[in-house]
Protein backbone atom coordinates (compact mmCIF):
# COMPACT_ATOMS: atom_id res chain seq x y z
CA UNK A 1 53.31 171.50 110.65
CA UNK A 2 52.83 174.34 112.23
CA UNK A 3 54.07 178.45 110.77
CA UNK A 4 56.47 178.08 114.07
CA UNK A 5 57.78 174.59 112.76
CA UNK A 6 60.91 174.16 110.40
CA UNK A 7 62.22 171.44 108.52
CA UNK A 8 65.88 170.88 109.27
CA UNK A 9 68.08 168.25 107.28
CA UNK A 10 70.95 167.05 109.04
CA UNK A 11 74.14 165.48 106.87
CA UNK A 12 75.71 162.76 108.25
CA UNK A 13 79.50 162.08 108.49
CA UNK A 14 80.51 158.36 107.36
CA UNK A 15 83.33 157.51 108.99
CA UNK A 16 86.17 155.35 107.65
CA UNK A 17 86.08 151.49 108.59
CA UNK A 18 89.17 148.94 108.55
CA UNK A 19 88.68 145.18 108.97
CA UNK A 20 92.30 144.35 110.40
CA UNK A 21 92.79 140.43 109.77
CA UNK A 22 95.00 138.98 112.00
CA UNK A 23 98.16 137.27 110.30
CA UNK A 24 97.24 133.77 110.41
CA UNK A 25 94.56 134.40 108.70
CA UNK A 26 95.58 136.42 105.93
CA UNK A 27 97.06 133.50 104.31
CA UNK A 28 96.32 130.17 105.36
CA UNK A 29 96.78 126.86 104.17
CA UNK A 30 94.18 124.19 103.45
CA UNK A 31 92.77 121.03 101.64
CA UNK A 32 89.74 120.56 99.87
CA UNK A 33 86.99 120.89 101.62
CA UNK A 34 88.53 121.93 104.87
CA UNK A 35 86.92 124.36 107.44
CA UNK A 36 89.32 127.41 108.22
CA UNK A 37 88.72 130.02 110.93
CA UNK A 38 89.45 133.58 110.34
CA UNK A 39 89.86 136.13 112.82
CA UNK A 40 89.65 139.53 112.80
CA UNK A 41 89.24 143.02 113.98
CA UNK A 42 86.87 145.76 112.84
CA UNK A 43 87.66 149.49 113.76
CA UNK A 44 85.82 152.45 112.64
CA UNK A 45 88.33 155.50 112.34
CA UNK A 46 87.17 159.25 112.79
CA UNK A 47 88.22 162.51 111.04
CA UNK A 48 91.73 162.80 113.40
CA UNK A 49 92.49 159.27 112.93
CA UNK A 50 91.28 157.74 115.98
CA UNK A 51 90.80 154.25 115.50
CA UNK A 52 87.46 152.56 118.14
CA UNK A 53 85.55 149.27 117.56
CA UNK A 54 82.45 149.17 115.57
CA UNK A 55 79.52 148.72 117.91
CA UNK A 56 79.28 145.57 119.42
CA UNK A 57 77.55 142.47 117.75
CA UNK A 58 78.03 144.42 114.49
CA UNK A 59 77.47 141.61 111.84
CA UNK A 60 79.90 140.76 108.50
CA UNK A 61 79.63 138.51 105.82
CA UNK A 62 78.21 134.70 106.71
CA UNK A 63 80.52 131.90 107.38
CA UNK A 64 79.42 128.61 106.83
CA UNK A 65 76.25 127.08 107.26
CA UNK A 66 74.65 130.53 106.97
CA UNK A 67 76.31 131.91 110.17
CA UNK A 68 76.13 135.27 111.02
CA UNK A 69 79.35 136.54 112.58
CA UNK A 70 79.05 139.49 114.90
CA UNK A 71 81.88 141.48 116.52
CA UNK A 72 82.20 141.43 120.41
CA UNK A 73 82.73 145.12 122.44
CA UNK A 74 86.32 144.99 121.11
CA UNK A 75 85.04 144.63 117.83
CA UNK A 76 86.78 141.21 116.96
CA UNK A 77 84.94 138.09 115.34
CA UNK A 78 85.61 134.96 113.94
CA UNK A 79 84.44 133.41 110.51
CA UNK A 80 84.50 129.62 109.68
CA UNK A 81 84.49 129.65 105.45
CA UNK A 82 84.55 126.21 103.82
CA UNK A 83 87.44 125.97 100.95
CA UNK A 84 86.38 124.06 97.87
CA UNK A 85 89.02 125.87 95.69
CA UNK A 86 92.20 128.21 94.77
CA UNK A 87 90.21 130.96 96.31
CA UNK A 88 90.83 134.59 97.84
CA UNK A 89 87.78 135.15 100.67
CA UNK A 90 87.05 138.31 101.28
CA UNK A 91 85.55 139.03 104.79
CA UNK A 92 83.24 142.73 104.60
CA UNK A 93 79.96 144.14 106.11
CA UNK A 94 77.09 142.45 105.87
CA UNK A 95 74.28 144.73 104.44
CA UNK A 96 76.00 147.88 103.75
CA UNK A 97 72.40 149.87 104.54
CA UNK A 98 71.99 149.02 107.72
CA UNK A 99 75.49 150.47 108.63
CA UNK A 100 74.89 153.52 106.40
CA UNK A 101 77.69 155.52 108.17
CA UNK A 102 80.36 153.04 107.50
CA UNK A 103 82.29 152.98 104.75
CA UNK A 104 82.94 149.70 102.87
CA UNK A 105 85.73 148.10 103.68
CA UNK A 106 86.67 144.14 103.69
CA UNK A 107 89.75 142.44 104.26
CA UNK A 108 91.66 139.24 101.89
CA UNK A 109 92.42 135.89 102.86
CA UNK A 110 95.10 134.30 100.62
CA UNK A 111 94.69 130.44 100.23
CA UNK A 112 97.33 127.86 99.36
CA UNK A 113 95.36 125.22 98.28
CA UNK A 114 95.83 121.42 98.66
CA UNK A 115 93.93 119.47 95.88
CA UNK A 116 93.04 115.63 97.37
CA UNK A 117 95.04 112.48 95.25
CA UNK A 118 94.42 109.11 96.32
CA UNK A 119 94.09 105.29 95.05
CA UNK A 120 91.25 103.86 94.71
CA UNK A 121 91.18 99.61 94.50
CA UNK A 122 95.15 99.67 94.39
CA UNK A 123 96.19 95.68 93.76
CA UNK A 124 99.77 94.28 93.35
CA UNK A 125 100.29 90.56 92.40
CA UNK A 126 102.98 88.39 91.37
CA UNK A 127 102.88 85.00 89.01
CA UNK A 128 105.02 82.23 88.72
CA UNK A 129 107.42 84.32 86.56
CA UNK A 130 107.94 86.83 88.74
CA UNK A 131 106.40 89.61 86.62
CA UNK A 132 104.25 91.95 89.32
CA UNK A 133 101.28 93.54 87.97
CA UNK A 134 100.10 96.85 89.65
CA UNK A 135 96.03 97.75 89.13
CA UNK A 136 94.11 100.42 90.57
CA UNK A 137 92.51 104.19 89.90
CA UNK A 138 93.78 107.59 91.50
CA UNK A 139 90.93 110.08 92.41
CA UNK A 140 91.65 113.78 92.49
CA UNK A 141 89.39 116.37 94.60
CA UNK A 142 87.86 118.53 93.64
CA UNK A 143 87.48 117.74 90.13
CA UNK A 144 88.27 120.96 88.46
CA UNK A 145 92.05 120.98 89.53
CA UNK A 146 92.62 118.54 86.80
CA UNK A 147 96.63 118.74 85.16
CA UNK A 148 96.25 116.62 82.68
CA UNK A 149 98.16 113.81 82.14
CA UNK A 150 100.98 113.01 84.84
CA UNK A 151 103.58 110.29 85.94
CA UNK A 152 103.21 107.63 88.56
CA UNK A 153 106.49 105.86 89.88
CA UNK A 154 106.55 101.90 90.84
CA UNK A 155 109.14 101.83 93.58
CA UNK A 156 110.84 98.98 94.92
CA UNK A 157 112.55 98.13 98.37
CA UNK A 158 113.93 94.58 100.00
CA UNK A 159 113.10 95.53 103.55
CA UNK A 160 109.64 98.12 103.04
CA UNK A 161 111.32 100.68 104.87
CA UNK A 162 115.00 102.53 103.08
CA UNK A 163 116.29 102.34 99.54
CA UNK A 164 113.46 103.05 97.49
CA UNK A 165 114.23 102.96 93.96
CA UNK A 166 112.05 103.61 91.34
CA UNK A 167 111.85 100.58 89.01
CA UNK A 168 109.30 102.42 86.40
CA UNK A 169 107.02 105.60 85.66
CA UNK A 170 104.35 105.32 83.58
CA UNK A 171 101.45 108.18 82.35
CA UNK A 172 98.25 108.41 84.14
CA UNK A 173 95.12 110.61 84.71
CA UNK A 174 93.04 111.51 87.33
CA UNK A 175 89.30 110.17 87.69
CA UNK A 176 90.19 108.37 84.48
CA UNK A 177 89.04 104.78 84.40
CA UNK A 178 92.18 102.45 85.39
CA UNK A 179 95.37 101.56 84.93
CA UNK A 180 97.38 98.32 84.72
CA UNK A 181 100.81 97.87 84.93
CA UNK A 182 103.21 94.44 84.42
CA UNK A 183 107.06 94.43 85.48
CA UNK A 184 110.27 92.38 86.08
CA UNK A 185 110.20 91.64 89.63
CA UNK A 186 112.07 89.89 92.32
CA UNK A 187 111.72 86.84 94.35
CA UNK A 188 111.00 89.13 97.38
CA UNK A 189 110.54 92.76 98.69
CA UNK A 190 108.20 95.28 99.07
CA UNK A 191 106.55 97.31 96.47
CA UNK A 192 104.55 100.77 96.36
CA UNK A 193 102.90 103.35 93.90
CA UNK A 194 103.93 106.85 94.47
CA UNK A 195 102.36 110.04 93.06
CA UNK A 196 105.58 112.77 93.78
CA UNK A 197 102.51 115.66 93.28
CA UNK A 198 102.19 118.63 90.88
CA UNK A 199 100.22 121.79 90.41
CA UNK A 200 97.29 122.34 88.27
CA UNK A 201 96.62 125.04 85.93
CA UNK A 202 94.18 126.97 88.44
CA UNK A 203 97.47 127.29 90.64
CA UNK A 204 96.32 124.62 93.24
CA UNK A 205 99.10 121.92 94.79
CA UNK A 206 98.04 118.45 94.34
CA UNK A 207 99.56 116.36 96.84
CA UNK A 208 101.72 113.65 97.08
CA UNK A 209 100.12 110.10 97.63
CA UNK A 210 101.63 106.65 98.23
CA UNK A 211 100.16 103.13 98.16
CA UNK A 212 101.11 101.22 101.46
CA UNK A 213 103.85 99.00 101.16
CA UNK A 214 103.04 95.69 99.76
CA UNK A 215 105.02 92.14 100.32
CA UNK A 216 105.31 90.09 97.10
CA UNK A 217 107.31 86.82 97.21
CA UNK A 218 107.56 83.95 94.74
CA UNK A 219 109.40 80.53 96.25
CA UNK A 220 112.60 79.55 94.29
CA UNK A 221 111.95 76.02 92.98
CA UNK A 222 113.56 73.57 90.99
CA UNK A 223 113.78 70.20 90.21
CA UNK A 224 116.92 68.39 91.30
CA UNK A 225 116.32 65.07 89.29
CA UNK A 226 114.16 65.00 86.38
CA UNK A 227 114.58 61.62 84.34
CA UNK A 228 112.37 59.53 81.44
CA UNK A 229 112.82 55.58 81.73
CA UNK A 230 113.36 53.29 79.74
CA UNK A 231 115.03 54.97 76.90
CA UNK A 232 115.13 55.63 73.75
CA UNK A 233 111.14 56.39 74.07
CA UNK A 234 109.58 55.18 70.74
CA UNK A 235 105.72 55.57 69.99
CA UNK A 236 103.18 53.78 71.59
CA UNK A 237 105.72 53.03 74.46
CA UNK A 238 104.80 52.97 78.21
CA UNK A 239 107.74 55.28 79.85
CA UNK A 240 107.94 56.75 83.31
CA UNK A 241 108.71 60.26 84.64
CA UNK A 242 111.08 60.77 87.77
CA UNK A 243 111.85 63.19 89.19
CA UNK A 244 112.34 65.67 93.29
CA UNK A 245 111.11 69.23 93.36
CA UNK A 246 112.62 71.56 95.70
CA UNK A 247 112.62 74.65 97.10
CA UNK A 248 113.50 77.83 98.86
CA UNK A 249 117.20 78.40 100.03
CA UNK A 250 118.88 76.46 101.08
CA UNK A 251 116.87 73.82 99.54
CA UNK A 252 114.36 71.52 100.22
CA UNK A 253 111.86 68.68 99.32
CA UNK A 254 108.56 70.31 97.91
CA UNK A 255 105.83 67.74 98.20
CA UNK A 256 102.13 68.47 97.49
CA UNK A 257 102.88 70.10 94.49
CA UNK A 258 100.92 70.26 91.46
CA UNK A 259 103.34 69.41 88.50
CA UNK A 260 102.33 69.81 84.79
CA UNK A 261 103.92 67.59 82.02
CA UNK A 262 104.83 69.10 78.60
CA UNK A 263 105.83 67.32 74.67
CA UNK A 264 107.35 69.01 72.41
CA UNK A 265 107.00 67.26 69.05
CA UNK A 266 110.21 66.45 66.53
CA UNK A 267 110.45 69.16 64.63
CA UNK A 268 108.25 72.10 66.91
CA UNK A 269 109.16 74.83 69.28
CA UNK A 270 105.83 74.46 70.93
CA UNK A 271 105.50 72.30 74.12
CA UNK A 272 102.02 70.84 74.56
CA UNK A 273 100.33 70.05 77.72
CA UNK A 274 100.13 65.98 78.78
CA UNK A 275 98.91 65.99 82.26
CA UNK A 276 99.54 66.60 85.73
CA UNK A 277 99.93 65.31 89.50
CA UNK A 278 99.78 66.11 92.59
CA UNK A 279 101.36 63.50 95.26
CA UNK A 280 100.37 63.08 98.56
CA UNK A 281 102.26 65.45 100.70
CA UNK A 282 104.20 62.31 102.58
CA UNK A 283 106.00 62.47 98.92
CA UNK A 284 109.40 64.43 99.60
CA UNK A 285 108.65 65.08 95.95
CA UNK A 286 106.07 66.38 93.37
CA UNK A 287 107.18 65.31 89.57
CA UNK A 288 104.50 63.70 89.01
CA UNK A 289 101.36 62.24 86.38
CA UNK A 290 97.87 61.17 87.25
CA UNK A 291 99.23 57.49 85.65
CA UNK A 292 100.45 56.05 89.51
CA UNK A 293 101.07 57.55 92.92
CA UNK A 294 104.82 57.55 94.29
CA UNK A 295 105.73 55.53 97.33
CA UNK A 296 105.80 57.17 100.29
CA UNK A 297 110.13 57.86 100.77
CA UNK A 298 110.70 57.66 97.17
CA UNK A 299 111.28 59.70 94.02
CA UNK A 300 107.58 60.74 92.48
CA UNK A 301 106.57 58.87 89.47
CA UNK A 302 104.25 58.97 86.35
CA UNK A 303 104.08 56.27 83.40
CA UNK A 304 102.63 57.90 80.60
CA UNK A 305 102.35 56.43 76.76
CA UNK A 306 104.33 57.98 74.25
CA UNK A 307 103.84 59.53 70.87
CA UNK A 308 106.74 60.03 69.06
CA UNK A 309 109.77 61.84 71.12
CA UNK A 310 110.71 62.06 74.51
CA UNK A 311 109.20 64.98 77.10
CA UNK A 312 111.77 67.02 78.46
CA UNK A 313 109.57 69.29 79.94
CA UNK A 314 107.94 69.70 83.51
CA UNK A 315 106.18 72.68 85.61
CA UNK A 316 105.13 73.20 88.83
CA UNK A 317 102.06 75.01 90.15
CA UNK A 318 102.21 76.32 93.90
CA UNK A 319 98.95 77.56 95.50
């Protein structure tokens, strides 16, 4: 440098910046792991207060998969953010050094956030009692939006659709093994597991999930003769069974039908299994022992050999 030369410093003036979300995106709604696209404007404002875009293709903080967003000459952009949580985003300059004569500035995104709940191998059966039996897990996403323990409702409803009443609640928890659950039933109707939803203690809304509807029937049966012969039965004694099984309403013959045989010793409460049959399905009856087949058009029939008291007892089996 030269005696004629002379250093001169030069202070620069940062202006004031404003990132200006618009309202849909300053509070959004979303569910786990959900993309959401913000959009915005950023102004720079000078010493009287007049508000002008930043230079075009300006960038701001990365959006997902690393992206860059820039602002266009109007000095709008969009952001895609991934949410994974009760968050508050926050969407600012990207590298505040390269933009030395902005001041920092960002602007909040308020999230209502929807935790996931669903079932995970749901079952619902039904036995020959009538008692349904509900199995199954519930998952909860993400993890961390755990409650605790919570309630689960089994509902009932004759046609699937209206009148759903809730027939019990039991305690549950999320991502917690599974969960079996036995209950009074009804000949027919539709059944369902509902989760009504909560809120953990991070502040994010778990939501509501229900099992599809599911049909469970049991046919009505009975039998409409039943008889030993000849009697009194005494020990030793070859006797025969007698009897028509029906079912359904208005009733019918039930042939094909596996029917067990019971004794109940003098002197017990316990019935003991004897046998079982299954007639041919020309039978228009099914109380029966593997001793003889019935002839087709008449009453089913079984000779077994007695011990000491007559068997009152007989079950059927449907597939």
């Amino acid at each position: 440098m030269d005696a004629a030369e002379s250093q001169i410093s030069v202070a620069s003036v940062r202006r004031r910046a404003e990132i200006t979300l618009d309202p849909a995106s300053q509070k959004v709604t979303a569910r786990y792991g959900s993309v959401v696209k913000l959009t915005d404007q950023a102004v720079m404002i000078s010493e009287d207060g007049t508000r002008k875009p930043v230079p075009e293709g300006t960038p701001l903080g990365m959006g997902i998969n690393r992206v860059v967003p820039r602002t266009g000459a109007d000095g709008r952009f969009e952001r895609s953010i991934r949410i994974v949580g009760p968050q508050y985003p926050t969407t600012s300059w990207l590298g505040g050094r390269k933009h030395p004569w902005l001041e920092g500035t960002s602007g909040l995104t308020r999230v209502r956030f929807l935790a996931i709940t669903g079932f995970r191998d749901f079952k619902a059966t039904i036995d020959s009692d009538r008692r349904v039996t509900f199995t199954g897990a519930v998952d909860l996403k993400p993890a961390s939006a755990y409650p605790g323990s919570t309630e689960m409702e089994v509902q009932y409803s004759a046609d699937g659709r209206t009148n759903w009443t809730t027939r019990k609640v039991f305690t549950f928890y999320f991502n917690h093994g599974s969960f079996a659950q036995t209950l009074p039933g009804e000949a027919d109707g539709y059944w369902r597991l509902q989760y009504s939803g909560g809120k953990s203690r991070e502040g994010a809304i778990l939501e509501r999930t229900v099992t599809p509807p599911v049909r469970l029937t049991r046919t009505t049966t009975e039998f409409k003769t039943f008889n030993a012969a000849p009697e009194p039965v005494r020990k030793g004694q070859t006797f025969t069974i007698a009897g028509t099984l029906q079912h359904q309403n208005p009733a019918k013959a039930y042939g094909a039908q596996t029917v067990l045989f019971y004794f109940r010793p003098d002197g017990s409460q316990d019935f003991l299994p004897r046998g079982r049959r299954r007639p041919p399905r020309t039978a228009p009856s099914s109380a029966s022992s593997p001793r003889t087949a019935p002839a087709p058009g008449s009453p089913a029939t079984a000779t077994p050999t007695a011990s000491t008291s007559t068997p009152r007892a007989a079950r059927t089996t449907s597939p």
